[in-house]
Protein backbone atom coordinates (compact mmCIF):
# COMPACT_ATOMS: atom_id res chain seq x y z
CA UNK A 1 77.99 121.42 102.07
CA UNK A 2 80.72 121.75 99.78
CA UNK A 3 81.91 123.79 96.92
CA UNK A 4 82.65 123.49 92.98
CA UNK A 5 85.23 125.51 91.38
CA UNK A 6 82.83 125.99 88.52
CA UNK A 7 79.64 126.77 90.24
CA UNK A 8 80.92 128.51 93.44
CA UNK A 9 77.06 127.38 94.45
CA UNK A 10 76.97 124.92 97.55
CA UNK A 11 75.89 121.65 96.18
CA UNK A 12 73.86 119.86 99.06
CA UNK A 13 75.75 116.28 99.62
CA UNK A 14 73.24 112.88 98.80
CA UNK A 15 70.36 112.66 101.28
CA UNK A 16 71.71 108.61 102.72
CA UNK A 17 69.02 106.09 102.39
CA UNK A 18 69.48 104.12 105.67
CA UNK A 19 67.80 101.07 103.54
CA UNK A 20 70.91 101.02 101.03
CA UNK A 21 73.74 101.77 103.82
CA UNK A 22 74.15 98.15 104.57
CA UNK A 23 74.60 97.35 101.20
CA UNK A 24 77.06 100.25 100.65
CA UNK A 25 79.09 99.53 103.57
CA UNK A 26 79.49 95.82 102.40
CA UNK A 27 80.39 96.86 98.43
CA UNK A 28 82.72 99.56 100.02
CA UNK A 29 84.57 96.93 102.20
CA UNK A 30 84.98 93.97 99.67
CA UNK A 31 86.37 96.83 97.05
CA UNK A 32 88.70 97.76 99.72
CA UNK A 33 89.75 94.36 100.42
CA UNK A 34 90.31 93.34 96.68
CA UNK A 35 92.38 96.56 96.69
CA UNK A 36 94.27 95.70 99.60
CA UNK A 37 94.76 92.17 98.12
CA UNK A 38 96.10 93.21 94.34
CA UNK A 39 98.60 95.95 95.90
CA UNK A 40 100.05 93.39 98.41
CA UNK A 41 102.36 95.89 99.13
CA UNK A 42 102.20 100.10 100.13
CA UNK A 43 104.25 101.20 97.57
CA UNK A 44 105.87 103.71 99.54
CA UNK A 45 106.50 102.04 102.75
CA UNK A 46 106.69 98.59 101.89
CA UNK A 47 104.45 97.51 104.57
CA UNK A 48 102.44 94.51 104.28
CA UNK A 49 98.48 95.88 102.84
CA UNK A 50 95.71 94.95 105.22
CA UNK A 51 92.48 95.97 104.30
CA UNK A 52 91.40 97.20 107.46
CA UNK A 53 94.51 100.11 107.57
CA UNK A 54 94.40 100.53 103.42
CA UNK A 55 92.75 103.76 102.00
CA UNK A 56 91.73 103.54 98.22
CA UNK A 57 91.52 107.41 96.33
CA UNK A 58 90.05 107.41 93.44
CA UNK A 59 89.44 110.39 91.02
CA UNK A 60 88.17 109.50 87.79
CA UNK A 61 89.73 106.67 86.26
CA UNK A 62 92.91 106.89 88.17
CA UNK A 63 92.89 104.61 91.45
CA UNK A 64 95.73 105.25 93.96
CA UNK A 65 96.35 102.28 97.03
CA UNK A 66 98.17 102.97 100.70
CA UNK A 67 98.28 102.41 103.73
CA UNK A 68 96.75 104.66 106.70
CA UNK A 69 99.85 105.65 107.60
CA UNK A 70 101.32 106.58 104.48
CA UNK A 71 97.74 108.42 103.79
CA UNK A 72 97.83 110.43 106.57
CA UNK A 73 101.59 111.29 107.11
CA UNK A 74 102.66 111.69 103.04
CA UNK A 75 99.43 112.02 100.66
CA UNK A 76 96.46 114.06 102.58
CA UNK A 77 98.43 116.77 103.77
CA UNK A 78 99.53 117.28 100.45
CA UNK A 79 96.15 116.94 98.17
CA UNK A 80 93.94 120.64 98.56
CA UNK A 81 90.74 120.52 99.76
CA UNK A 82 89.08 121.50 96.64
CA UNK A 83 90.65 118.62 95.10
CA UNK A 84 90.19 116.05 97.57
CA UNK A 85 86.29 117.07 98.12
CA UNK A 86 86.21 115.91 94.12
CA UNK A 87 87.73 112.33 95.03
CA UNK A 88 86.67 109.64 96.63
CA UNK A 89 88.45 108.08 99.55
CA UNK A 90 88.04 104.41 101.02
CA UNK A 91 89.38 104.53 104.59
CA UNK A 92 89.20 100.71 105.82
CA UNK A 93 89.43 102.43 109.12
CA UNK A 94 86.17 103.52 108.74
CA UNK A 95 84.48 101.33 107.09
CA UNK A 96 85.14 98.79 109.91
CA UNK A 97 85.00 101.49 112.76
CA UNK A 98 82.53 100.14 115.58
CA UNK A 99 80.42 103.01 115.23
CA UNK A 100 78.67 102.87 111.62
């Protein structure tokens, strides 16, 4: 459960249709690799993008691309977790875990 700044109600998250999470996984991943691909480059490390270490955050229309280790060292500690609950984050760690 999670909270809205406007409601201050708990919003109950998506029940997951284990039909669809195939599919999901599969859209997730190729959006994360076409991500990976048109950034080329973390731009604020440099480092060479591989889709398996890139996280895609997107709120809205604005989409931001880095690596894992830029995400989890520069950008997450900084975002609140009001914010970042209202966001949604691609970790290609993740999505090509062994374990879902």
């Amino acid at each position: 459960m999670y909270h809205t700044p406007a409601h201050k109600q708990p919003i109950p998250k998506p029940a997951r249709d284990p039909f669809f999470d195939p599919m999901v996984r599969t859209v997730n991943r190729n959006l994360v690799k076409y991500a990976a691909g048109s950034a080329i480059f973390c731009p604020f490390c440099s480092e060479i993008m591989d889709a398996k270490r890139t996280v895609v955050l997107s709120a809205g229309s604005i989409t931001k691309v880095v690596c894992a280790r830029c995400w989890d060292t520069n950008l997450k500690p900084l975002i609140k977790p009001e914010t970042l609950a209202r966001c949604e984050v691609l970790d290609g760690r993740v999505l090509w875990s062994k374990k879902g």
